[in-house]
C-alpha atoms as a PDB file:
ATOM      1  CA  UNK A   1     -93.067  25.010  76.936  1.00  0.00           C
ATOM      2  CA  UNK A   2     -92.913  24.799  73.030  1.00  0.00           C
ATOM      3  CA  UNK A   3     -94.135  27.073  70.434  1.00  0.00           C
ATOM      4  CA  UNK A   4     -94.311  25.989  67.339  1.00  0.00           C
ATOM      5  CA  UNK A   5     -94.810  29.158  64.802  1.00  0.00           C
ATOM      6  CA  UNK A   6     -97.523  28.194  62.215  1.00  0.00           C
ATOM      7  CA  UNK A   7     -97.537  31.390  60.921  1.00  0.00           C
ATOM      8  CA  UNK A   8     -96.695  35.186  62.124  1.00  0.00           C
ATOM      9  CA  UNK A   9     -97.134  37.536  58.785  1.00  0.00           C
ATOM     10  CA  UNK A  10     -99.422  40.307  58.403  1.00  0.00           C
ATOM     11  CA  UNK A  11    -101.000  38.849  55.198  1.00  0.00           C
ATOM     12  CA  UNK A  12    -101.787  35.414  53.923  1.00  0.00           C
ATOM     13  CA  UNK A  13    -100.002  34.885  50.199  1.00  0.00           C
ATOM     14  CA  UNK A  14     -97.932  32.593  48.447  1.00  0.00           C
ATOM     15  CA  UNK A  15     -95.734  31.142  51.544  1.00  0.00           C
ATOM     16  CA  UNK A  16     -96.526  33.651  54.027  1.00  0.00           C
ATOM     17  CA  UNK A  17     -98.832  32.385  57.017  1.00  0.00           C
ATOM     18  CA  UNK A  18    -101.106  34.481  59.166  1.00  0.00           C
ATOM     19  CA  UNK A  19    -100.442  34.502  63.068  1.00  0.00           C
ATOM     20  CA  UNK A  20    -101.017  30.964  65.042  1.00  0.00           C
ATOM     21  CA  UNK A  21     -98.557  29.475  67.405  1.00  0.00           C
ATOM     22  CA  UNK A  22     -99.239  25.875  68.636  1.00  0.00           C
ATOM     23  CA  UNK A  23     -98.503  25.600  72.349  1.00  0.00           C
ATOM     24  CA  UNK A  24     -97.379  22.633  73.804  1.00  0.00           C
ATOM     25  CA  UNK A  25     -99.228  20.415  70.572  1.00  0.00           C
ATOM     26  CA  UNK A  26    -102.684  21.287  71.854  1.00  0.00           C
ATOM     27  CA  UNK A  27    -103.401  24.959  72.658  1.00  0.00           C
ATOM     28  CA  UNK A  28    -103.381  27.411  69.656  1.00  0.00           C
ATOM     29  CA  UNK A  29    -102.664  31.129  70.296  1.00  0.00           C
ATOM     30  CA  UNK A  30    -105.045  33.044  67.787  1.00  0.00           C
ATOM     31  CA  UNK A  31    -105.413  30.882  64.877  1.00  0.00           C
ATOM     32  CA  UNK A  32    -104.904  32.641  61.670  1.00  0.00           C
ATOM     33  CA  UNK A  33    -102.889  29.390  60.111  1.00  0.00           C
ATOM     34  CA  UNK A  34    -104.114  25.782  61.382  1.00  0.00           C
ATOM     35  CA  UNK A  35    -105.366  23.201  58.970  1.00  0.00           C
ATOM     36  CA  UNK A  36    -102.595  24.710  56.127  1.00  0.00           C
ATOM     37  CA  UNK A  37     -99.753  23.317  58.590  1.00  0.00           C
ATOM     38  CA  UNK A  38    -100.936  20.644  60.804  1.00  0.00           C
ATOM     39  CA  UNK A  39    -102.251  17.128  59.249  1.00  0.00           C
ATOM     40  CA  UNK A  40    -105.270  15.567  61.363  1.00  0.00           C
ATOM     41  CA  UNK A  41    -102.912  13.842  64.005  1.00  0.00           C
ATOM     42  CA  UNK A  42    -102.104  17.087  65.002  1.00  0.00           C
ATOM     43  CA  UNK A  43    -105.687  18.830  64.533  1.00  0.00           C
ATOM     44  CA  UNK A  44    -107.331  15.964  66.934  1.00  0.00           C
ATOM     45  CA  UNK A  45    -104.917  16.953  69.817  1.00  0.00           C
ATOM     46  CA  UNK A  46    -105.736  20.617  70.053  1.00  0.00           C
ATOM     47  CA  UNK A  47    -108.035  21.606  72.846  1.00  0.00           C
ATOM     48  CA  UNK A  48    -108.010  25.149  73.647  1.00  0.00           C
ATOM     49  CA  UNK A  49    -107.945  27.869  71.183  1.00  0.00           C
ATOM     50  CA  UNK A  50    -106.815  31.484  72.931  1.00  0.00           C
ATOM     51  CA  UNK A  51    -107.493  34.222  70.529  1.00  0.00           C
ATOM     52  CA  UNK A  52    -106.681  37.961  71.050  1.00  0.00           C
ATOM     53  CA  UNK A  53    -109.001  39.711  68.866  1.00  0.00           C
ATOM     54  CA  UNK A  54    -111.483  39.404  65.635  1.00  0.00           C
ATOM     55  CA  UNK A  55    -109.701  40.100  62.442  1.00  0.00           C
ATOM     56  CA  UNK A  56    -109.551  37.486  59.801  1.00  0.00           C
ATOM     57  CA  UNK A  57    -105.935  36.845  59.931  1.00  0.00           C
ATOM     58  CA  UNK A  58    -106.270  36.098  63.247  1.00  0.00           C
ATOM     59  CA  UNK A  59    -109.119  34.134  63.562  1.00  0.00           C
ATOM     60  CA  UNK A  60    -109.701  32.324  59.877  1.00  0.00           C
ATOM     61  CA  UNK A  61    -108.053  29.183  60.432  1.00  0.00           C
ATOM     62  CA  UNK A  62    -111.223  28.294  62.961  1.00  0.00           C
ATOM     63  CA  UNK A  63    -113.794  27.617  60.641  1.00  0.00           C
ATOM     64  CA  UNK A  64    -111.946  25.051  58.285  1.00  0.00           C
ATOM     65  CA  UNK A  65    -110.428  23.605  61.595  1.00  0.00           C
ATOM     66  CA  UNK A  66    -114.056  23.631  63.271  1.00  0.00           C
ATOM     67  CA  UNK A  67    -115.791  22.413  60.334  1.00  0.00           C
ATOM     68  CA  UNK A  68    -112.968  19.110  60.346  1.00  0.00           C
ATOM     69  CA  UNK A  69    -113.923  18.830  63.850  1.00  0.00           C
ATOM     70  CA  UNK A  70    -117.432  18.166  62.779  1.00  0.00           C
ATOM     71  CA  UNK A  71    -116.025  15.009  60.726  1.00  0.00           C
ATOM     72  CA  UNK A  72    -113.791  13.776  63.667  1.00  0.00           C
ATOM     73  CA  UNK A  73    -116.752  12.824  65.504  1.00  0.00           C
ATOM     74  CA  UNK A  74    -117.227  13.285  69.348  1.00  0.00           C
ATOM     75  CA  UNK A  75    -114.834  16.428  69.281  1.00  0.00           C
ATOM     76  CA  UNK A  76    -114.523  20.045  70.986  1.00  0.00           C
ATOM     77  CA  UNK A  77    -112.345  22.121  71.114  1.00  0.00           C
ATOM     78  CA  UNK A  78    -112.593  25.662  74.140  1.00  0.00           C
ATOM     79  CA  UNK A  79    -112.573  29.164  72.759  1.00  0.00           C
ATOM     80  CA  UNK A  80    -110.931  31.302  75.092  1.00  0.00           C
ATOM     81  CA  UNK A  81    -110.776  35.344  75.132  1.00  0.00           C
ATOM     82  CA  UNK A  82    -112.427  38.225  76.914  1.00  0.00           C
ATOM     83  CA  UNK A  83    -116.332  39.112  76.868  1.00  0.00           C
ATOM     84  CA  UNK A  84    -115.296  41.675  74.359  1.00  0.00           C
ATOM     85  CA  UNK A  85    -113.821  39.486  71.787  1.00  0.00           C
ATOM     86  CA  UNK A  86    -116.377  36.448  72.358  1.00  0.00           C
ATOM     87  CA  UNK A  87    -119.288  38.853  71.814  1.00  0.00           C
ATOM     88  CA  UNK A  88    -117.500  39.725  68.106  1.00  0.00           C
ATOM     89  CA  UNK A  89    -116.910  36.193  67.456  1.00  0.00           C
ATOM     90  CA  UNK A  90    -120.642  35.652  68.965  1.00  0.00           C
ATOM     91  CA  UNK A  91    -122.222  38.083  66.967  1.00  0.00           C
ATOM     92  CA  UNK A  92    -120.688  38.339  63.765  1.00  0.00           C
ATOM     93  CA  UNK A  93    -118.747  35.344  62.736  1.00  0.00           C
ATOM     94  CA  UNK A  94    -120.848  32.121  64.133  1.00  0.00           C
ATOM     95  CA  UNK A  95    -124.049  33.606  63.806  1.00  0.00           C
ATOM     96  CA  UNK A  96    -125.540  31.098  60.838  1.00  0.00           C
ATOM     97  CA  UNK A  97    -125.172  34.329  58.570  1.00  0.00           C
ATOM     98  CA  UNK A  98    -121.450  34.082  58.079  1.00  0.00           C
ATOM     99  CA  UNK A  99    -121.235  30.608  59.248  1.00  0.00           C
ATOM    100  CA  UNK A 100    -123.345  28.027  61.239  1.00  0.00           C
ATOM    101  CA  UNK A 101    -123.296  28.672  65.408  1.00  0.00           C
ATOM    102  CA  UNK A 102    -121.280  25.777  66.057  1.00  0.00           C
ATOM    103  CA  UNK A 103    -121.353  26.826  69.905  1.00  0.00           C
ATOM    104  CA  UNK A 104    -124.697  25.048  69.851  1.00  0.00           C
ATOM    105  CA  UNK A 105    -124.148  21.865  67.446  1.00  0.00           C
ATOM    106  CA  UNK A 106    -124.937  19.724  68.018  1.00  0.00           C
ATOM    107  CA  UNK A 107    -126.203  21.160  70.732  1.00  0.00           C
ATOM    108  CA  UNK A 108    -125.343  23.770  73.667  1.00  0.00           C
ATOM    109  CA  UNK A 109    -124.226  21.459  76.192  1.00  0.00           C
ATOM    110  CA  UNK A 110    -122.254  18.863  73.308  1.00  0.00           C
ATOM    111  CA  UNK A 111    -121.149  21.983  71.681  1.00  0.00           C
ATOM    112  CA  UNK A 112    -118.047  21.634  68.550  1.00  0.00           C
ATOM    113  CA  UNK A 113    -116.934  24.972  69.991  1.00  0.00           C
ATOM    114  CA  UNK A 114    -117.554  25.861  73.610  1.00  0.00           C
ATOM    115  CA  UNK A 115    -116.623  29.495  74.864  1.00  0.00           C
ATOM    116  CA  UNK A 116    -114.686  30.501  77.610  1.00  0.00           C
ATOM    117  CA  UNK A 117    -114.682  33.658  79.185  1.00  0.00           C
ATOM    118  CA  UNK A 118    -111.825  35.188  80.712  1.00  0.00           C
ATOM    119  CA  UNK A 119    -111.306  38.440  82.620  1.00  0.00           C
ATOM    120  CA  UNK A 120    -108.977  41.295  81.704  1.00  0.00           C
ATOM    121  CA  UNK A 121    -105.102  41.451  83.591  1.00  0.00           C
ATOM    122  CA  UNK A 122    -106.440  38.232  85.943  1.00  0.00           C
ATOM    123  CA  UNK A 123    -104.183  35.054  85.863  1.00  0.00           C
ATOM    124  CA  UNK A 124    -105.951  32.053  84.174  1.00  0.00           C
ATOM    125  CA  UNK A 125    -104.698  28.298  83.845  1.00  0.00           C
ATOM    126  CA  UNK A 126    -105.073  26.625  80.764  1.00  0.00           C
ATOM    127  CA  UNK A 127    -104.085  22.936  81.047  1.00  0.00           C
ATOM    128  CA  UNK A 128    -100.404  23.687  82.339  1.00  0.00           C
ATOM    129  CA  UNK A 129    -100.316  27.521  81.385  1.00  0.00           C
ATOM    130  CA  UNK A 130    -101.428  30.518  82.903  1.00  0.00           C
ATOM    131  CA  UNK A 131    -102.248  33.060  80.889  1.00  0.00           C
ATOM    132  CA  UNK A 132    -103.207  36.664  81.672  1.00  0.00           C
ATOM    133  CA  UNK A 133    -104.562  39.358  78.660  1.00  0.00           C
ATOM    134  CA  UNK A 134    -103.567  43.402  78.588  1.00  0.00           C
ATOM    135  CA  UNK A 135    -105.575  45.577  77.070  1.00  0.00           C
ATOM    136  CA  UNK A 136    -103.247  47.074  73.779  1.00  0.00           C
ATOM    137  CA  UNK A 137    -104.006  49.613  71.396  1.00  0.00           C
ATOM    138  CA  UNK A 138    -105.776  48.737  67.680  1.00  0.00           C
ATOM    139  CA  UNK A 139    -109.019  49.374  65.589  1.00  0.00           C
ATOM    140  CA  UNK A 140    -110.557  46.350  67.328  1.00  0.00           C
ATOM    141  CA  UNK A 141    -110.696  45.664  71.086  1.00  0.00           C
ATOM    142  CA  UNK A 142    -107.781  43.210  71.070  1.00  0.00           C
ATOM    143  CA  UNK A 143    -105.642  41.799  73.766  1.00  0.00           C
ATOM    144  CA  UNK A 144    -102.024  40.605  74.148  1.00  0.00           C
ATOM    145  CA  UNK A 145    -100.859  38.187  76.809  1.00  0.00           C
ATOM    146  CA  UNK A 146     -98.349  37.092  79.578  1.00  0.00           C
ATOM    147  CA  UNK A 147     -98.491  33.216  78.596  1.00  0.00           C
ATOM    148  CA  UNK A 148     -96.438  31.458  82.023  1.00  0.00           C
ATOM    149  CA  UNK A 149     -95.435  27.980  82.257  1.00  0.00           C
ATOM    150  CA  UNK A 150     -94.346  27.352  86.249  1.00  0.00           C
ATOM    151  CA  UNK A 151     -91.852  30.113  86.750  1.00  0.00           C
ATOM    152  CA  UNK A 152     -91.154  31.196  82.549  1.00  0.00           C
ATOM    153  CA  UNK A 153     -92.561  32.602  80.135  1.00  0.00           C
ATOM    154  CA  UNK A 154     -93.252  35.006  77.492  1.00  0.00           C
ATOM    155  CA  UNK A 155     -95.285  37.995  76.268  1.00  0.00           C
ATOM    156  CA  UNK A 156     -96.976  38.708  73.081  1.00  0.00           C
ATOM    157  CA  UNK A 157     -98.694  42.275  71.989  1.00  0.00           C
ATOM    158  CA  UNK A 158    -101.049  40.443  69.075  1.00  0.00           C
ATOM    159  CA  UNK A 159    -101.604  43.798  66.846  1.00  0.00           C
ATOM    160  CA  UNK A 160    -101.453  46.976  68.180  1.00  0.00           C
ATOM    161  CA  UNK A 161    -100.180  50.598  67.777  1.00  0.00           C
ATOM    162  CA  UNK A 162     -98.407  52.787  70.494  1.00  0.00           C
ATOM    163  CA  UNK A 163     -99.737  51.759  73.655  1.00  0.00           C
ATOM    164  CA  UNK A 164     -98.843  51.839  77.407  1.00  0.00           C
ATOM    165  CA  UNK A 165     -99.936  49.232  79.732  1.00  0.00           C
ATOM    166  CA  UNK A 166     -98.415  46.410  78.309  1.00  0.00           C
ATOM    167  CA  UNK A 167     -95.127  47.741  78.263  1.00  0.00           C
ATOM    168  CA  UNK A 168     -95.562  48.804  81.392  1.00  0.00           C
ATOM    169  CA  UNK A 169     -96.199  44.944  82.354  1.00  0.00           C
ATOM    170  CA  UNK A 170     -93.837  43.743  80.567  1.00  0.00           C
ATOM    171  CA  UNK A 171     -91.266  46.096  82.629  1.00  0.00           C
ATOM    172  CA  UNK A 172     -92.175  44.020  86.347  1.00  0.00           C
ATOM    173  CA  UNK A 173     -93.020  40.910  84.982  1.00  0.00           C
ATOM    174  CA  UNK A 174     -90.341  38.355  85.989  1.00  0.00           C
ATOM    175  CA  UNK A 175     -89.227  35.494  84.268  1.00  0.00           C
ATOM    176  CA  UNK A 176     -90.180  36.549  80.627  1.00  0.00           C
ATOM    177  CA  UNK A 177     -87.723  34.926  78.504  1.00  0.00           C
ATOM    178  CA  UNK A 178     -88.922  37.379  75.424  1.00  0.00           C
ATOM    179  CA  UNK A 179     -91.651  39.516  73.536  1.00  0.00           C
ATOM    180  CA  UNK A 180     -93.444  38.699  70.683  1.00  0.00           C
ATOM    181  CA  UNK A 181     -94.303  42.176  69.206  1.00  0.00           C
ATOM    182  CA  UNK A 182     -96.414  43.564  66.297  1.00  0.00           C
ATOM    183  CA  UNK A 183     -94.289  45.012  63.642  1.00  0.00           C
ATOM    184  CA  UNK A 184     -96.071  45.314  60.563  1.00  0.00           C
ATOM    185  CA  UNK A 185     -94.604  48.569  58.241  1.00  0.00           C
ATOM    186  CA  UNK A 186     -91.290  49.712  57.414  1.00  0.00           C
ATOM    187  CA  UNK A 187     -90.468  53.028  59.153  1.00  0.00           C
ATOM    188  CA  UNK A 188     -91.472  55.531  56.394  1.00  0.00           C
ATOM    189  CA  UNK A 189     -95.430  54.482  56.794  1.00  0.00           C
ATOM    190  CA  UNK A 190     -95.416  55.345  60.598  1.00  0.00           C
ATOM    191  CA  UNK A 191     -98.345  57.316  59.611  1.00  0.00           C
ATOM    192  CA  UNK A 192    -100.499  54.304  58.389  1.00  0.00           C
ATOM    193  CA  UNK A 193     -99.190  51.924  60.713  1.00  0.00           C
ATOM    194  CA  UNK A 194    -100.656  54.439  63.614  1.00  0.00           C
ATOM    195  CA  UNK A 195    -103.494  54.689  61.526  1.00  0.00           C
ATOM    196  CA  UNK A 196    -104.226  51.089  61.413  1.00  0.00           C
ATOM    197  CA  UNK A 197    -103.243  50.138  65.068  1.00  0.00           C
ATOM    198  CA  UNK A 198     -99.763  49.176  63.875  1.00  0.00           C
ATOM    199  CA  UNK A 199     -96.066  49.488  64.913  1.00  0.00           C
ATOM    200  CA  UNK A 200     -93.366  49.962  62.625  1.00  0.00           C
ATOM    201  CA  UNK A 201     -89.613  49.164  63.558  1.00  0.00           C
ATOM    202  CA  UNK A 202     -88.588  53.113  65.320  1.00  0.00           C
ATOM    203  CA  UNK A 203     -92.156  53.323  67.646  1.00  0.00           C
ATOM    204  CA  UNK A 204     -91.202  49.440  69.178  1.00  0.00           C
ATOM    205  CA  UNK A 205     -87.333  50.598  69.633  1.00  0.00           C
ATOM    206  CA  UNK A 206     -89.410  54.086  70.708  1.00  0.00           C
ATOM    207  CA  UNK A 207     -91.335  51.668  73.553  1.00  0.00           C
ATOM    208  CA  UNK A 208     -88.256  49.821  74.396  1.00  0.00           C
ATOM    209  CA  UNK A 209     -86.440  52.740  75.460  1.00  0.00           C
ATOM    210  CA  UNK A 210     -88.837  54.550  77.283  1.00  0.00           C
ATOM    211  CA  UNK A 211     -89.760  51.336  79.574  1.00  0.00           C
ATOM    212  CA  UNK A 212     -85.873  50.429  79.598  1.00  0.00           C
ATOM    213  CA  UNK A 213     -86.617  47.297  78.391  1.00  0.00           C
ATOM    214  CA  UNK A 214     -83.189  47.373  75.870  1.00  0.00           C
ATOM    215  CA  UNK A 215     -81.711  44.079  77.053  1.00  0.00           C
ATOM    216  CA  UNK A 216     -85.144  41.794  76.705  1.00  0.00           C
ATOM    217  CA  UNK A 217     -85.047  39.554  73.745  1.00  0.00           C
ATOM    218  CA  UNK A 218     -87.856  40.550  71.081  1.00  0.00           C
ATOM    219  CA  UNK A 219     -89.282  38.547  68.247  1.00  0.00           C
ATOM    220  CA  UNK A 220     -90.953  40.966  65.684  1.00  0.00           C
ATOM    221  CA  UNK A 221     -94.054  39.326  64.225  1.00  0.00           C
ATOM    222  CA  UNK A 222     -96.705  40.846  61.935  1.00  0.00           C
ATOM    223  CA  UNK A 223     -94.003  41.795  58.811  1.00  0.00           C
ATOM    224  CA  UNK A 224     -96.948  42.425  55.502  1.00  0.00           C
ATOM    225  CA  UNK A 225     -94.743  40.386  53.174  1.00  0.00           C
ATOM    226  CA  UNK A 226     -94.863  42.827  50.835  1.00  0.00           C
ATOM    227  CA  UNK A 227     -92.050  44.953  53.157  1.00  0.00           C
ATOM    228  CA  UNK A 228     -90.302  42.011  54.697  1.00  0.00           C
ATOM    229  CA  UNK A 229     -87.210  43.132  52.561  1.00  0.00           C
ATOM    230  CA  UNK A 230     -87.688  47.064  53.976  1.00  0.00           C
ATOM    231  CA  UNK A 231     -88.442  45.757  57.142  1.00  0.00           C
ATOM    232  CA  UNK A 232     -84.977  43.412  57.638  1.00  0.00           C
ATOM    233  CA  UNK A 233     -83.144  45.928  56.018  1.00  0.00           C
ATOM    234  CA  UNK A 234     -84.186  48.562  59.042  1.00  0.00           C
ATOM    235  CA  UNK A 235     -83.488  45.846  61.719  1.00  0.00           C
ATOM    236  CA  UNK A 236     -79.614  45.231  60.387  1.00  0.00           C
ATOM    237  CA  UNK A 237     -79.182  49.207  60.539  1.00  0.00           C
ATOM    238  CA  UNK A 238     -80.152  49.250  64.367  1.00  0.00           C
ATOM    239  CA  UNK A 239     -77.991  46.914  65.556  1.00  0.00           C
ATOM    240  CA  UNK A 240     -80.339  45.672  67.926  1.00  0.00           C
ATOM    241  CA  UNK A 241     -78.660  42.387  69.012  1.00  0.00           C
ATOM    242  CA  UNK A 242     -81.731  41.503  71.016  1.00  0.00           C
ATOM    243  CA  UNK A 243     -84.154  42.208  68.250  1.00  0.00           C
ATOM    244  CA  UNK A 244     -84.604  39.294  65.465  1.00  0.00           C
ATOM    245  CA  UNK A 245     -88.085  38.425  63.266  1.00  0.00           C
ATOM    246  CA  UNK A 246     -90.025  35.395  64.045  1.00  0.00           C
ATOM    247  CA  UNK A 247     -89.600  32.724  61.555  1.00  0.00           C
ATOM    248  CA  UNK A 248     -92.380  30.478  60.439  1.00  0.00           C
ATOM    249  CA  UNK A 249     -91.963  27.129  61.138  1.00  0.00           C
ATOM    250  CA  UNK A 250     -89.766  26.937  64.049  1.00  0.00           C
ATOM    251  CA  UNK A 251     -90.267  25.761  67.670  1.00  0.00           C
ATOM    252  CA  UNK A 252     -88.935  27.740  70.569  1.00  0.00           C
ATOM    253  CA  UNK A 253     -88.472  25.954  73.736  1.00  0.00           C
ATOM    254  CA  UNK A 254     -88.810  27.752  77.186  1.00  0.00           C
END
């Protein structure tokens, strides 16, 4: 499996890219950068889009992908979440208010964008992954997921605040080779990152403890750019050797 990181900051300025990681050249986990790093080679082989909930950094790189899509020609591309998220997306995003319902053009069954309903904590394969969503903890119903290929694989919390289940997961799942977790605020704004269904550096180390999960490799992804600085500072003063930031632009190979 390779995951090429797009973009994995919790704000889009300057260099910084929102969250997307390319799967395997042709599924997209939550799509928050797309057409700003891939050229139209690259755009044409994406099929399956898995998002993990609604919020624009997650989700904005659909509509100027979707909308090239509609220039491609014959073209579609499978929107995958739970009923939760779809209905959002559904309801309030392709609704021909805030942009056209391109899960019915051309038309329902030749749909651009055809979604794909999947159910909560059930294994699901996508081309050669399966992928299974946890419930986590944020001011939108959003999921993170156990993405497997064969035997390996690796875990990502999307955005989210304390929570339990997925840690809990994450303690009897074998053959995770790391975590991709949410990270967004230096230490000092615990009290806004709780408030906005965030984690800072101390409540991840806080979860890794408690579900003795000290010796799994962790990615921390979400940084606002504005406390990257604050942020990497905190992470040299825990010594976490297991701990390191996602970088944008690199490929990890399972």
């Amino acid at each position: 499996m390779n995951i090429n990181i797009l973009g994995c900051y919790g704000n889009i300025i300057g260099e910084y890219h929102s969250t997307a990681f390319l799967i395997n050249d042709s599924i997209l986990l939550d799509a928050g950068t797309v057409t700003e790093a891939l050229n139209e080679n690259q755009l044409k082989k994406i099929k399956q889009i898995i998002v993990t909930h609604t919020h624009i950094d997650h989700i904005k790189g659909i509509f100027p992908f979707v909308d090239e899509l509609v220039m491609l020609g014959d073209y579609s591309v499978d929107l995958i979440s739970v009923k939760q998220v779809l209905e959002i997306i559904s309801q309030d995003l392709f609704n021909n208010r805030i942009w056209p319902d391109l899960t019915m053009i051309p038309s329902e069954k030749k749909a651009i964008l055809k979604l794909r309903e999947i159910q909560l904590e059930k294994t699901t394969q996508i081309d050669s992954l399966n992928i299974k969503p946890i419930l986590m903890t944020h001011t939108v119903y959003t999921v993170g997921y156990v993405v497997r290929e064969a035997d390996r694989g690796f875990m990502f919390t999307a955005d989210t605040g304390p929570t339990k289940r997925f840690w809990e997961v994450a303690r009897e799942e074998k053959g995770i080779e790391f975590i991709i977790a949410d990270v967004s605020f230096p230490n000092r704004l615990e009290k806004f990152a709780k408030i906005s269904g965030h984690m800072t550096l101390s409540m991840l180390l806080e979860h890794l403890d408690r579900y003795e999960l000290n010796d799994r490799p962790i990615y921390i992804t979400h940084m606002k750019p504005i406390f990257k600085d604050e942020i990497l500072g905190e992470l040299k003063k825990a010594k976490r050797k297991n701990i390191k930031p996602l970088d944008q632009g690199a490929t990890i190979t399972i």
